[in-house]
PDB file of N, CA and C in Angstrom:
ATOM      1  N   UNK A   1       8.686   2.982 -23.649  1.00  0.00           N
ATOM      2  CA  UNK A   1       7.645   2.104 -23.172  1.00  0.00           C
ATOM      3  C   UNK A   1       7.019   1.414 -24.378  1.00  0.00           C
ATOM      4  N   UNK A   2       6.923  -0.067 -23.611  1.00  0.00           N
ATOM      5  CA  UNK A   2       6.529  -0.747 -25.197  1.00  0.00           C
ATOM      6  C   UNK A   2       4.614  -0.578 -25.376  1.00  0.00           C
ATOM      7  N   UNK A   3       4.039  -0.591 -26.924  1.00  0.00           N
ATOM      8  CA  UNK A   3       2.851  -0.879 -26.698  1.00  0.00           C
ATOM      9  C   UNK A   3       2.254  -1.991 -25.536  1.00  0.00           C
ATOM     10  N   UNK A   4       0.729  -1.608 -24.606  1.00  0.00           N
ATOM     11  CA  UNK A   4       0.594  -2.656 -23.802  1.00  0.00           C
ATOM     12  C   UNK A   4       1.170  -2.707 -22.543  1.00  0.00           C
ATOM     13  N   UNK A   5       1.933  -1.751 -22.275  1.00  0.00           N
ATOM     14  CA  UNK A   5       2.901  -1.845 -21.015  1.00  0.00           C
ATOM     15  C   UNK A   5       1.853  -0.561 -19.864  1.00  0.00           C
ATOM     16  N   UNK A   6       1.850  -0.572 -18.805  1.00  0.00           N
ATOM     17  CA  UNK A   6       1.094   0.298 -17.982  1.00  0.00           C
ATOM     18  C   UNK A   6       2.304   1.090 -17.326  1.00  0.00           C
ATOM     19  N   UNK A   7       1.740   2.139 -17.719  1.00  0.00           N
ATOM     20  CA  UNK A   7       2.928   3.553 -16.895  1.00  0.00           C
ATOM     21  C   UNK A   7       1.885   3.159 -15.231  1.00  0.00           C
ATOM     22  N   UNK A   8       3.445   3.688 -14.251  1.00  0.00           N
ATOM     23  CA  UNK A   8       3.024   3.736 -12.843  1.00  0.00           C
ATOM     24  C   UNK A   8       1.628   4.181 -12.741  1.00  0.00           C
ATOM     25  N   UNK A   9       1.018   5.249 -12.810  1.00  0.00           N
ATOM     26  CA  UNK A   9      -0.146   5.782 -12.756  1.00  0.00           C
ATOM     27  C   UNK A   9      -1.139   4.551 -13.245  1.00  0.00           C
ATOM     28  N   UNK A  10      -0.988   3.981 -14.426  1.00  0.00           N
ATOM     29  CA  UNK A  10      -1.775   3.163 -14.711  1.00  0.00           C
ATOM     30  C   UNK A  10      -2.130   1.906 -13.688  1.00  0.00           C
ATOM     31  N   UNK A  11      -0.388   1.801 -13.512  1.00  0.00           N
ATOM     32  CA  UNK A  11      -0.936   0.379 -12.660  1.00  0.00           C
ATOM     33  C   UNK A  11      -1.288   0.217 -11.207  1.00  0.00           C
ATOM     34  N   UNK A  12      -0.925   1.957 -10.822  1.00  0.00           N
ATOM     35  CA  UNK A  12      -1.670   2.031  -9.483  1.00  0.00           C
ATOM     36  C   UNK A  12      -3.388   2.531  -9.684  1.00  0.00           C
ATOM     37  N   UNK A  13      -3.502   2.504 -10.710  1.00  0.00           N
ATOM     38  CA  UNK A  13      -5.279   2.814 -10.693  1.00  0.00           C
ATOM     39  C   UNK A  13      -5.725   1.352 -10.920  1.00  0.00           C
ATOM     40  N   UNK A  14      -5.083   0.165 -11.424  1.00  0.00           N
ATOM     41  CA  UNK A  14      -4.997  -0.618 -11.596  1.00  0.00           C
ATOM     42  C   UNK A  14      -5.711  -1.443 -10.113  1.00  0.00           C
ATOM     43  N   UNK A  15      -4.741  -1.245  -9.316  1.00  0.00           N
ATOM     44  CA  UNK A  15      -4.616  -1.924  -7.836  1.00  0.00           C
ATOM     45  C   UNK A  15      -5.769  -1.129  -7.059  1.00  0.00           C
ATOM     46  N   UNK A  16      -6.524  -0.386  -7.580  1.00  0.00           N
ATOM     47  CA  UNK A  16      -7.443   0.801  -6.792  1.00  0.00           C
ATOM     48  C   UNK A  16      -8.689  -0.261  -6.654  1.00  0.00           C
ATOM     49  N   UNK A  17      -9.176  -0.775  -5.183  1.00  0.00           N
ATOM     50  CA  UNK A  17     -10.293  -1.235  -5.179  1.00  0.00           C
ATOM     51  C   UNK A  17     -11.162  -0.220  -4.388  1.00  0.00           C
ATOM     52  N   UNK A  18     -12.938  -0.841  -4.688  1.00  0.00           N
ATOM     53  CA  UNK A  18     -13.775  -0.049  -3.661  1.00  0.00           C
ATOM     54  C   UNK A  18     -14.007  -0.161  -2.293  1.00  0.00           C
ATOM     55  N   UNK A  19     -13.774  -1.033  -1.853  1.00  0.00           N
ATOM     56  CA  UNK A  19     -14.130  -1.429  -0.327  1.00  0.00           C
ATOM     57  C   UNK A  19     -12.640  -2.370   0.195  1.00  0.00           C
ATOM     58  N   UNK A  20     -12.263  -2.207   1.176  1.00  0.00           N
ATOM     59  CA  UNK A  20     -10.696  -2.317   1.828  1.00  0.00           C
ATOM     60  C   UNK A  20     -10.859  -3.992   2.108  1.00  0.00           C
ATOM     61  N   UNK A  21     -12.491  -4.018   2.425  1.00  0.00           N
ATOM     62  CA  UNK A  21     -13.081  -5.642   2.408  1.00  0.00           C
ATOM     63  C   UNK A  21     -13.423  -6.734   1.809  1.00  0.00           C
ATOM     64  N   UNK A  22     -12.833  -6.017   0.462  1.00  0.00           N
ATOM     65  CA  UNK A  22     -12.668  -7.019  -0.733  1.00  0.00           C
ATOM     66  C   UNK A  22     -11.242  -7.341  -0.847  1.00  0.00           C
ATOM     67  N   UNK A  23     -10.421  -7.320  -0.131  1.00  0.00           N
ATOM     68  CA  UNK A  23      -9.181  -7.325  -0.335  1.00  0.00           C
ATOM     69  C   UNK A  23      -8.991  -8.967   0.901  1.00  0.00           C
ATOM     70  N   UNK A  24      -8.318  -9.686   0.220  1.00  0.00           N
ATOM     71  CA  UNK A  24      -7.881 -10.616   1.200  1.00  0.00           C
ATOM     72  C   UNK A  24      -6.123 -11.314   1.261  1.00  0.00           C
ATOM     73  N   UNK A  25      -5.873 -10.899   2.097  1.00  0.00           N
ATOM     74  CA  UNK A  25      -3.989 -11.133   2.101  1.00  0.00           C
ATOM     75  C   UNK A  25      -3.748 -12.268   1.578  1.00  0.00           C
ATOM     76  N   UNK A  26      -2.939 -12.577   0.299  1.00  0.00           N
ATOM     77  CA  UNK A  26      -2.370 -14.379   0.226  1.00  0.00           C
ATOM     78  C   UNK A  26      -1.334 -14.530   0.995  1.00  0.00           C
ATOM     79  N   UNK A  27      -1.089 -15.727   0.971  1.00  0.00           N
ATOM     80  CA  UNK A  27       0.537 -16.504   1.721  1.00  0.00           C
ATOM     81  C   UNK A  27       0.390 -15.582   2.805  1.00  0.00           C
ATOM     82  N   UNK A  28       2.262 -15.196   3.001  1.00  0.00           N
ATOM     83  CA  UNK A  28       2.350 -14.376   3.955  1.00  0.00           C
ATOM     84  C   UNK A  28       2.035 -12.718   4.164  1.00  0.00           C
ATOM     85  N   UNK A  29       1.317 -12.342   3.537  1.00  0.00           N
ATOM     86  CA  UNK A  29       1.240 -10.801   3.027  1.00  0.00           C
ATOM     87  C   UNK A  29       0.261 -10.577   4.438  1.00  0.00           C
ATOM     88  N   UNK A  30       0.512  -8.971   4.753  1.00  0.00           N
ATOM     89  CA  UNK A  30       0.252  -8.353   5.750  1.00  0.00           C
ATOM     90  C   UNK A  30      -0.639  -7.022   4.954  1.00  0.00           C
ATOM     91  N   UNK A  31      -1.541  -6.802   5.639  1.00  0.00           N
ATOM     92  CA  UNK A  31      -2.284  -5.842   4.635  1.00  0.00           C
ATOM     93  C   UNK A  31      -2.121  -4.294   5.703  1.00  0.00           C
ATOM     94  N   UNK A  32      -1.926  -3.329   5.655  1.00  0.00           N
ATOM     95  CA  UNK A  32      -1.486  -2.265   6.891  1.00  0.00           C
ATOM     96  C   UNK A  32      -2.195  -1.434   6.203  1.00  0.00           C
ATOM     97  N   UNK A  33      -2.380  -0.327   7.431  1.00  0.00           N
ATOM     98  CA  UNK A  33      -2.876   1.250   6.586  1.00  0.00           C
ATOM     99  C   UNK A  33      -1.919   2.147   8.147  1.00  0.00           C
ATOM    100  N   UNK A  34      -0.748   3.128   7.051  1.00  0.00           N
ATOM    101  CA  UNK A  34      -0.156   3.975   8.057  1.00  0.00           C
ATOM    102  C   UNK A  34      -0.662   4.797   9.312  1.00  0.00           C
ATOM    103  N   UNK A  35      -0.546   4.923  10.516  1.00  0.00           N
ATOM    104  CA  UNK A  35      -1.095   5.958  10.955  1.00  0.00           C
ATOM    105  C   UNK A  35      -0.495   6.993  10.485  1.00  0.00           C
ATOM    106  N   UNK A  36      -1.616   8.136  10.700  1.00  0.00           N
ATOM    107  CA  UNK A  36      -1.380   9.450   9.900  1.00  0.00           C
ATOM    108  C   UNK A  36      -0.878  10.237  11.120  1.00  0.00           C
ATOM    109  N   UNK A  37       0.452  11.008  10.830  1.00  0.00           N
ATOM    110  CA  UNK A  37       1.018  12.041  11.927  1.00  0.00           C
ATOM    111  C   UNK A  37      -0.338  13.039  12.317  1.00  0.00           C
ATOM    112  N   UNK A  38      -0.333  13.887  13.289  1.00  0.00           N
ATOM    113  CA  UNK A  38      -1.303  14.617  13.850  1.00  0.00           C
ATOM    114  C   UNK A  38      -0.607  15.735  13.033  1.00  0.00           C
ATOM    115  N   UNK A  39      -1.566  16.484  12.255  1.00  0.00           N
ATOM    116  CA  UNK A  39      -1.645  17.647  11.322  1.00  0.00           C
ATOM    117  C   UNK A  39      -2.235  19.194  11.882  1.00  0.00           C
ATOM    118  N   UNK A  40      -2.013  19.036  12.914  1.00  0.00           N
ATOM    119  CA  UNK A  40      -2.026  19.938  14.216  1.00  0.00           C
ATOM    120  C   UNK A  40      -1.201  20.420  14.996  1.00  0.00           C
ATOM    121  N   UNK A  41      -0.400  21.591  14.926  1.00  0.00           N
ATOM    122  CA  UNK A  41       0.862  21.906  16.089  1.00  0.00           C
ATOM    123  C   UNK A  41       0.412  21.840  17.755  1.00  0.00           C
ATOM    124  N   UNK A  42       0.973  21.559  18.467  1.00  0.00           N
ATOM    125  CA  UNK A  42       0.652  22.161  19.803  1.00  0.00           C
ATOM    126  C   UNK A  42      -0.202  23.498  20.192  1.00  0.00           C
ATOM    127  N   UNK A  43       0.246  24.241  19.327  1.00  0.00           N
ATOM    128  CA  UNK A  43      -0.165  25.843  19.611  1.00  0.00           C
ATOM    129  C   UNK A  43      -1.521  25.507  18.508  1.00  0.00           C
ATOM    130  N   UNK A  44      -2.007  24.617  18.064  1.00  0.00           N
ATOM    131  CA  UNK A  44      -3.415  24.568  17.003  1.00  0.00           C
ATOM    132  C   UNK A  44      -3.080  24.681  15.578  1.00  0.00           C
ATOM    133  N   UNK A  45      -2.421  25.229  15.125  1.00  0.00           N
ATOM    134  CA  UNK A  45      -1.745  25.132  13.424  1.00  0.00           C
ATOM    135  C   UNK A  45      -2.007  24.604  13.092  1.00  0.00           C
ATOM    136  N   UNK A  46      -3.127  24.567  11.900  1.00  0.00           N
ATOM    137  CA  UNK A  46      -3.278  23.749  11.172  1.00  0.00           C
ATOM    138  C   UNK A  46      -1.977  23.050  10.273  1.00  0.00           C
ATOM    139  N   UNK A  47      -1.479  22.181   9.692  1.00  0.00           N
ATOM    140  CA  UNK A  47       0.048  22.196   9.224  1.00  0.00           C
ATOM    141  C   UNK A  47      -0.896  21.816   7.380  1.00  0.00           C
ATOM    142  N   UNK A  48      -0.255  22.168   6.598  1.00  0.00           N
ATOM    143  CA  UNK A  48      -0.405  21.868   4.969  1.00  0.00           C
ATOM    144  C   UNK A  48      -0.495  20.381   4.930  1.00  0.00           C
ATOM    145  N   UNK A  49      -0.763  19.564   3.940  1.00  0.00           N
ATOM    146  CA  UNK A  49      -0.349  18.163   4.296  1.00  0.00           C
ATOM    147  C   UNK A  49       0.724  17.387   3.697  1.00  0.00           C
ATOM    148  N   UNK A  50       1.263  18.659   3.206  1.00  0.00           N
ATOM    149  CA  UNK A  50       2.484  18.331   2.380  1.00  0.00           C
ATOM    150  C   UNK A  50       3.773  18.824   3.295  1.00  0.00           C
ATOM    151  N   UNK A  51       3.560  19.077   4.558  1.00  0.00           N
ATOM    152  CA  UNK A  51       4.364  19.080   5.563  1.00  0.00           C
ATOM    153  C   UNK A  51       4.278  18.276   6.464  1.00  0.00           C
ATOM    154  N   UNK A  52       3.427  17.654   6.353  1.00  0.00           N
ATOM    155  CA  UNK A  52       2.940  16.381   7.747  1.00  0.00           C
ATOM    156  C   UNK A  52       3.526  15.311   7.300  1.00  0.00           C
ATOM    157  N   UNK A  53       4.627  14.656   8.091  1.00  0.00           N
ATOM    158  CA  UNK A  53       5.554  13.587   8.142  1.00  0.00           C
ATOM    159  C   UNK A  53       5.151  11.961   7.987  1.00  0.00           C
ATOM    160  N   UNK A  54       5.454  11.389   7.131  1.00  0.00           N
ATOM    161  CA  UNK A  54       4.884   9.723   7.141  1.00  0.00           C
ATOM    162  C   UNK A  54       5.422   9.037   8.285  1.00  0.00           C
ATOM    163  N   UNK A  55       4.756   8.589   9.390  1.00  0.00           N
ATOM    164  CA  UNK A  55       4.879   7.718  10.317  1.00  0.00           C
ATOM    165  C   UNK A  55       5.160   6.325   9.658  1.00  0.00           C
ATOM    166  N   UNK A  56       6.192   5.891  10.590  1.00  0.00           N
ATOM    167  CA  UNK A  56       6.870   4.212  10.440  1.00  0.00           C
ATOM    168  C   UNK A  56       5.090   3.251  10.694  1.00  0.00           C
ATOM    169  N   UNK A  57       4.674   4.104  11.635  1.00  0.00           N
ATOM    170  CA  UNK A  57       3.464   2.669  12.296  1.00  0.00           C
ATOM    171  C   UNK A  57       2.363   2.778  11.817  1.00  0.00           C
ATOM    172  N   UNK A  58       2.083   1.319  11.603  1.00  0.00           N
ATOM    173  CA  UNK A  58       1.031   1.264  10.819  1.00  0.00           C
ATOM    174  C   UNK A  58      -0.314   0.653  11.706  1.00  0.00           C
ATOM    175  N   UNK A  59      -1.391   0.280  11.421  1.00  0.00           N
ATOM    176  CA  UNK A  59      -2.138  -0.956  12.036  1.00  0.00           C
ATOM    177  C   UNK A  59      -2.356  -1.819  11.064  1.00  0.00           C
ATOM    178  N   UNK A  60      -2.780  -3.010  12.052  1.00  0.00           N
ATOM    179  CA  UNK A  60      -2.326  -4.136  10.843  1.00  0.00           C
ATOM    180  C   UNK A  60      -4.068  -4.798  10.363  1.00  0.00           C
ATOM    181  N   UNK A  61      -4.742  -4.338   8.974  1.00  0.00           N
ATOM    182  CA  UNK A  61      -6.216  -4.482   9.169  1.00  0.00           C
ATOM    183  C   UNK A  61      -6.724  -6.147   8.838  1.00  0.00           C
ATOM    184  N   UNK A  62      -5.621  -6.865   8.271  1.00  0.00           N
ATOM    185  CA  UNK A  62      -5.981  -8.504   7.724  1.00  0.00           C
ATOM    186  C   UNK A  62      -4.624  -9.020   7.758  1.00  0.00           C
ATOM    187  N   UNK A  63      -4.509 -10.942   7.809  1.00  0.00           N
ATOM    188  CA  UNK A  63      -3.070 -11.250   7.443  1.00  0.00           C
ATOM    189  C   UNK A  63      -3.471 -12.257   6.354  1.00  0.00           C
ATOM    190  N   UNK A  64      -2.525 -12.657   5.943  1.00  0.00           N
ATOM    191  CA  UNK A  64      -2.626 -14.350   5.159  1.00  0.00           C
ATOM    192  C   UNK A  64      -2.458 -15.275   6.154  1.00  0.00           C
ATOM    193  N   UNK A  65      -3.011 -16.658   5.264  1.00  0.00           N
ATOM    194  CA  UNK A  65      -2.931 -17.937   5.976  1.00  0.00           C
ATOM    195  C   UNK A  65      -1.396 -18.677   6.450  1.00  0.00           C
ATOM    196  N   UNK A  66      -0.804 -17.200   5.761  1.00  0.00           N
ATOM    197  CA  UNK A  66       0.765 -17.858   6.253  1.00  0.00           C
ATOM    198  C   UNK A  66       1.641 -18.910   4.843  1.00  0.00           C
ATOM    199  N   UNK A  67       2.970 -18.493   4.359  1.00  0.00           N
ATOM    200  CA  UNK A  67       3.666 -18.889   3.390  1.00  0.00           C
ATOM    201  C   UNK A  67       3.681 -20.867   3.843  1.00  0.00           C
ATOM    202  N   UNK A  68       4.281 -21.397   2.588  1.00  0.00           N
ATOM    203  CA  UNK A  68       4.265 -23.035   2.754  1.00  0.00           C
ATOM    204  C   UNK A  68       5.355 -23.108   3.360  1.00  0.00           C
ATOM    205  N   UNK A  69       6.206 -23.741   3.862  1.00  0.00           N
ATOM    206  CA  UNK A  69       7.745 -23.803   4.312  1.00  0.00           C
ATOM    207  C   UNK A  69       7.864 -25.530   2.771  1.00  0.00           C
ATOM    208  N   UNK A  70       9.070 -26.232   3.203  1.00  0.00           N
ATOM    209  CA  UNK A  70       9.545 -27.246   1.733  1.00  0.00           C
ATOM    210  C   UNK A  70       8.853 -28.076   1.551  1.00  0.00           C
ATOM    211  N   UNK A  71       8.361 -28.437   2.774  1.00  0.00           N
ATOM    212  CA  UNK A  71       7.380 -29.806   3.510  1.00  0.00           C
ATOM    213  C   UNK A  71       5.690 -29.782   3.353  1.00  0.00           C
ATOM    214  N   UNK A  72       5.110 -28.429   2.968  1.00  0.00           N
ATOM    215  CA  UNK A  72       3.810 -27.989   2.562  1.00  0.00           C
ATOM    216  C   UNK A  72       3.576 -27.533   3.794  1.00  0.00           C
ATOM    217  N   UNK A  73       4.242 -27.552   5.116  1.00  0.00           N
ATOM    218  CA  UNK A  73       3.305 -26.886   6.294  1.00  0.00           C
ATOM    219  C   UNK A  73       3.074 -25.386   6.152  1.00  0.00           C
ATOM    220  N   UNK A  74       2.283 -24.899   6.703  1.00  0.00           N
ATOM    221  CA  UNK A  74       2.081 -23.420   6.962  1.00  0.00           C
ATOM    222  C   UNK A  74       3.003 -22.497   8.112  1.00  0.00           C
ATOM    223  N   UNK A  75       3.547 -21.869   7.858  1.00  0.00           N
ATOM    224  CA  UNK A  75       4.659 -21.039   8.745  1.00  0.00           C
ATOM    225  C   UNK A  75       3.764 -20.518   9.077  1.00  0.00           C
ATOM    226  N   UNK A  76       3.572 -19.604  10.625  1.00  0.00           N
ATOM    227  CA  UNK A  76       2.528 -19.264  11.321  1.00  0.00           C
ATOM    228  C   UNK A  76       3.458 -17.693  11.338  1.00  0.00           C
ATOM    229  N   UNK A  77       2.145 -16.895  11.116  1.00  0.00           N
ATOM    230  CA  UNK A  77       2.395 -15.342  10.559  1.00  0.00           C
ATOM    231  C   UNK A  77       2.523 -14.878  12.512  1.00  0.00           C
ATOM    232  N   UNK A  78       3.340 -13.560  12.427  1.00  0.00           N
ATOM    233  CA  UNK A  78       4.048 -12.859  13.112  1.00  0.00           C
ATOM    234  C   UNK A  78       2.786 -11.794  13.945  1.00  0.00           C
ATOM    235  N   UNK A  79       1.850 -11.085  13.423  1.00  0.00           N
ATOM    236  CA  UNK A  79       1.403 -10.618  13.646  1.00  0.00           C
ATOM    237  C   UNK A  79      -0.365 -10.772  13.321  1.00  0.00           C
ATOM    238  N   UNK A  80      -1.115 -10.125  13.792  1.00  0.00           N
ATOM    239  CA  UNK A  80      -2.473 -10.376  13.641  1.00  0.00           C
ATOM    240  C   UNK A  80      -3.194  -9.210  13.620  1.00  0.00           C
ATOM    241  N   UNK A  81      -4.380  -9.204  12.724  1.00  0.00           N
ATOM    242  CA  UNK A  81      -5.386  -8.002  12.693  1.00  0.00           C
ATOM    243  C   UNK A  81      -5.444  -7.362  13.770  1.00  0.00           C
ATOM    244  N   UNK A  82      -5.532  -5.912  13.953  1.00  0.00           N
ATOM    245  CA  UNK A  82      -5.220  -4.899  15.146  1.00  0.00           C
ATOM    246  C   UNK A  82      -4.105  -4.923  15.485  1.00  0.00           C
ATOM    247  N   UNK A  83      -3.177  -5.151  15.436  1.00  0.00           N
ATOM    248  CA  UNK A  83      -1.690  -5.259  15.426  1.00  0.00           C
ATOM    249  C   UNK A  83      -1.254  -4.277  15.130  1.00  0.00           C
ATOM    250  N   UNK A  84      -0.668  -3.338  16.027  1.00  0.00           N
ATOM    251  CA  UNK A  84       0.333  -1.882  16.046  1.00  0.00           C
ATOM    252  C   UNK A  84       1.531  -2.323  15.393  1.00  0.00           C
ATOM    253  N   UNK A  85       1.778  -1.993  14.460  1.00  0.00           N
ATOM    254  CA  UNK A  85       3.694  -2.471  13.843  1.00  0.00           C
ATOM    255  C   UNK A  85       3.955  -1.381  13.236  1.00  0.00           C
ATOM    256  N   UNK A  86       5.724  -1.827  12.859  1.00  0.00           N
ATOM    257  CA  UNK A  86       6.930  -0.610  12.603  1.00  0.00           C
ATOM    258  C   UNK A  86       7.122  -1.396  11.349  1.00  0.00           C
ATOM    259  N   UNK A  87       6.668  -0.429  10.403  1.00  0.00           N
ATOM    260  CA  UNK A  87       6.922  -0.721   8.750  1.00  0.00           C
ATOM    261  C   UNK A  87       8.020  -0.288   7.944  1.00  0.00           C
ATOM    262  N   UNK A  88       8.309  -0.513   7.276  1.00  0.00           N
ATOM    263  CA  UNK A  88       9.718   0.211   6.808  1.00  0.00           C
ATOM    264  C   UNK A  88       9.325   1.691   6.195  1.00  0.00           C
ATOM    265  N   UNK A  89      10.020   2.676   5.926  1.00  0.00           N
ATOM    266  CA  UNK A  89       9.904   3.741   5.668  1.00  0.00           C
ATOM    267  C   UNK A  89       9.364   3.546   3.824  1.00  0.00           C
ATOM    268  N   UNK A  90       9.937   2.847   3.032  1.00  0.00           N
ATOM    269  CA  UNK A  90       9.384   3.127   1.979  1.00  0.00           C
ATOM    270  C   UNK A  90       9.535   1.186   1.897  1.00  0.00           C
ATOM    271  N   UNK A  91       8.938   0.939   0.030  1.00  0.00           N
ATOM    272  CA  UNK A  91       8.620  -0.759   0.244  1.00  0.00           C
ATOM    273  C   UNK A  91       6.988  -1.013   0.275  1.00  0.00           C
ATOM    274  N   UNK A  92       6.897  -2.183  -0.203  1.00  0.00           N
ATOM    275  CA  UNK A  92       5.129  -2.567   0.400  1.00  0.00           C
ATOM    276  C   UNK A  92       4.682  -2.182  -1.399  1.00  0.00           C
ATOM    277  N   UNK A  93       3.705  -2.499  -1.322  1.00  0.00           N
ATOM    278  CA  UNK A  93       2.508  -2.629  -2.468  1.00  0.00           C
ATOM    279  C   UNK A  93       0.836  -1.988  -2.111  1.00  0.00           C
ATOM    280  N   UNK A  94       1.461  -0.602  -2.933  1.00  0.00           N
ATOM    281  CA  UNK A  94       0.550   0.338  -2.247  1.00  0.00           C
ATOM    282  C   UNK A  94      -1.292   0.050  -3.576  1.00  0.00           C
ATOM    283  N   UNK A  95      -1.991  -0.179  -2.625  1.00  0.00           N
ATOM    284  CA  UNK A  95      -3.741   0.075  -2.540  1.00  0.00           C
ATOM    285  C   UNK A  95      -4.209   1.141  -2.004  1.00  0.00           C
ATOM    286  N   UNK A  96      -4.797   1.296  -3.391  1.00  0.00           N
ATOM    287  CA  UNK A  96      -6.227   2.471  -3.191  1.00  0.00           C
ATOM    288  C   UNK A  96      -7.825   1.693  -2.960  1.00  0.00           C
ATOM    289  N   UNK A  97      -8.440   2.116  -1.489  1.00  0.00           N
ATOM    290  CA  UNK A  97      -9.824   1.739  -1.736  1.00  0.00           C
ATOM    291  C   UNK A  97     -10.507   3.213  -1.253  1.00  0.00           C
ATOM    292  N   UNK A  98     -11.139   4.041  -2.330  1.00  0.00           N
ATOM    293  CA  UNK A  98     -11.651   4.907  -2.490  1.00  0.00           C
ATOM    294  C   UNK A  98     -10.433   5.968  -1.924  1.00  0.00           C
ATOM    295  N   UNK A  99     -10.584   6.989  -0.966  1.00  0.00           N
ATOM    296  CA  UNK A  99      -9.674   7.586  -0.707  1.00  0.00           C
ATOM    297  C   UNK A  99      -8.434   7.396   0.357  1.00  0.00           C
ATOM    298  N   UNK A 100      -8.416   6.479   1.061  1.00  0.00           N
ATOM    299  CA  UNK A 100      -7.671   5.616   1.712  1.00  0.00           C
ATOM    300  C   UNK A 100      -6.396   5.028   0.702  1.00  0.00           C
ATOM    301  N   UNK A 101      -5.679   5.084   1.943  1.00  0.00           N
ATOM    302  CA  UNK A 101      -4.320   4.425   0.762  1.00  0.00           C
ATOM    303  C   UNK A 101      -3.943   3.226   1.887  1.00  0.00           C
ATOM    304  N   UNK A 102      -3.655   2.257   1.526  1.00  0.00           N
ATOM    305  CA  UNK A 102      -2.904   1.390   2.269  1.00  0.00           C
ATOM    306  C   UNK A 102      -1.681   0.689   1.684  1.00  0.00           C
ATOM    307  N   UNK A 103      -1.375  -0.329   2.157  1.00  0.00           N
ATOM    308  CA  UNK A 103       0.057  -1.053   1.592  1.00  0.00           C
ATOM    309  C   UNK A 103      -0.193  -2.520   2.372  1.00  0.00           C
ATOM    310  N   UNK A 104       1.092  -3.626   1.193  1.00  0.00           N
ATOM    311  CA  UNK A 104       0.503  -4.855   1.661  1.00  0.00           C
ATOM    312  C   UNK A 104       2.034  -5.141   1.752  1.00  0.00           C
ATOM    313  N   UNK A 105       2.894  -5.559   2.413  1.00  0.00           N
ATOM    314  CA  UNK A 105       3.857  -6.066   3.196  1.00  0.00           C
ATOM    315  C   UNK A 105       4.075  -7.936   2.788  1.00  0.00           C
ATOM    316  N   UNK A 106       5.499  -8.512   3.199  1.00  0.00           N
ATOM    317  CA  UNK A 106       5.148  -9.860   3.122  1.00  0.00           C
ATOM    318  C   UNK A 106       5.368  -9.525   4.741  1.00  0.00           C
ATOM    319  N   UNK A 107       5.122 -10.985   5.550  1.00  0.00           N
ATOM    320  CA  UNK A 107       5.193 -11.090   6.523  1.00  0.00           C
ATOM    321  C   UNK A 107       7.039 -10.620   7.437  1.00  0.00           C
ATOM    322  N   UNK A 108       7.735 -10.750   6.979  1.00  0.00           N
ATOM    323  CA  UNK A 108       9.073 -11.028   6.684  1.00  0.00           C
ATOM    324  C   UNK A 108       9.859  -9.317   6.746  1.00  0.00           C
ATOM    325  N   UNK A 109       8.847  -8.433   6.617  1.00  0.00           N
ATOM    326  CA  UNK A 109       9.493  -7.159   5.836  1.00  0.00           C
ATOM    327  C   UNK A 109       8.854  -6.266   7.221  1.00  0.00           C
ATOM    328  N   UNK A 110       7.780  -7.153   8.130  1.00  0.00           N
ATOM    329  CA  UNK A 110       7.108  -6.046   9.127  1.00  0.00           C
ATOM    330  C   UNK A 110       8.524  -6.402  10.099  1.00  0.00           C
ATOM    331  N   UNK A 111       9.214  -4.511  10.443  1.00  0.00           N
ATOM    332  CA  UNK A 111      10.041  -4.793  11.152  1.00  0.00           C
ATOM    333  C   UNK A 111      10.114  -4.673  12.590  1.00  0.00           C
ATOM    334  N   UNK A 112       8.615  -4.515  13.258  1.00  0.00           N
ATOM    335  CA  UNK A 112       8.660  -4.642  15.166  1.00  0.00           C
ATOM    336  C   UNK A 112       7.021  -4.742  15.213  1.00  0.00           C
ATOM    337  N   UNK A 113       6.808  -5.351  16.751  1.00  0.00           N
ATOM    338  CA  UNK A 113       5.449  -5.289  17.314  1.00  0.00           C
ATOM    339  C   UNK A 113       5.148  -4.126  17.728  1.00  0.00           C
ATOM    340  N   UNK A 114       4.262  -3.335  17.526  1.00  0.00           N
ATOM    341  CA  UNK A 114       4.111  -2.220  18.800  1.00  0.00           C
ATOM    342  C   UNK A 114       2.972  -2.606  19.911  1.00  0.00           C
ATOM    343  N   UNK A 115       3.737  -3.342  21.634  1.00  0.00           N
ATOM    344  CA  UNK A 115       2.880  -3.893  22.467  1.00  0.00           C
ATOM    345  C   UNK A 115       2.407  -2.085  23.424  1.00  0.00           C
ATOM    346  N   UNK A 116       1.057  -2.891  23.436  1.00  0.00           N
ATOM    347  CA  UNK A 116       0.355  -1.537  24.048  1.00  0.00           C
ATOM    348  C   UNK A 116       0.651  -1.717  25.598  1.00  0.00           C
ATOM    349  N   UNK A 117       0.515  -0.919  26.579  1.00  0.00           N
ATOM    350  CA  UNK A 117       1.216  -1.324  28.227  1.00  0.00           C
ATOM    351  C   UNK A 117       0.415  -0.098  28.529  1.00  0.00           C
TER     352      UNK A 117
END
């Protein structure tokens, strides 16, 4: 590592903001926070949390104004704040705001709607 260069750790303390509401999506970026698996067995078990499984779905808490297409128009984003979606298993550009972790997606990479019925 050269002088000046930020080890991972660095540059995810880096990306660490205080409030999730200072954060605003550019272009097409999708801002998500995973739902968390239930850390509870059926029978009450508490489970460790280093056994509790990362869920695909996320909710979706902000979007961008949407990427330019060649012509300068705005491509109109896929999904919208409160938006249930299927994220890829690993990928995204992970944020810290205080103890919360989230991830920011381009529009392009969210791979399903989840419609509520």
């Amino acid at each position: 590592m050269c002088a000046g260069e930020l080890t991972p750790h660095q540059l995810l303390q880096a990306t660490s903001i205080r409030s999730i509401r200072q954060l605003v999506p550019l272009l097409d970026r999708v801002l998500v926070q995973r739902v968390k698996a239930e850390a509870k067995t059926a029978g009450g078990i508490f489970l460790p949390e280093s056994s509790v499984e990362k869920l695909n779905e996320a909710k979706v808490l902000a979007v961008g104004p949407g990427a330019l297409d060649k012509t300068g128009s705005r491509l109109p984003m896929s999904v919208v704040a409160g938006d249930r979606v299927l994220i890829p298993q690993f990928g995204g550009s992970p944020v810290k705001a205080g103890e919360e972790e989230y991830q920011l997606f381009r529009d392009s990479e969210i791979l399903a709607k989840i419609n509520n019925e």
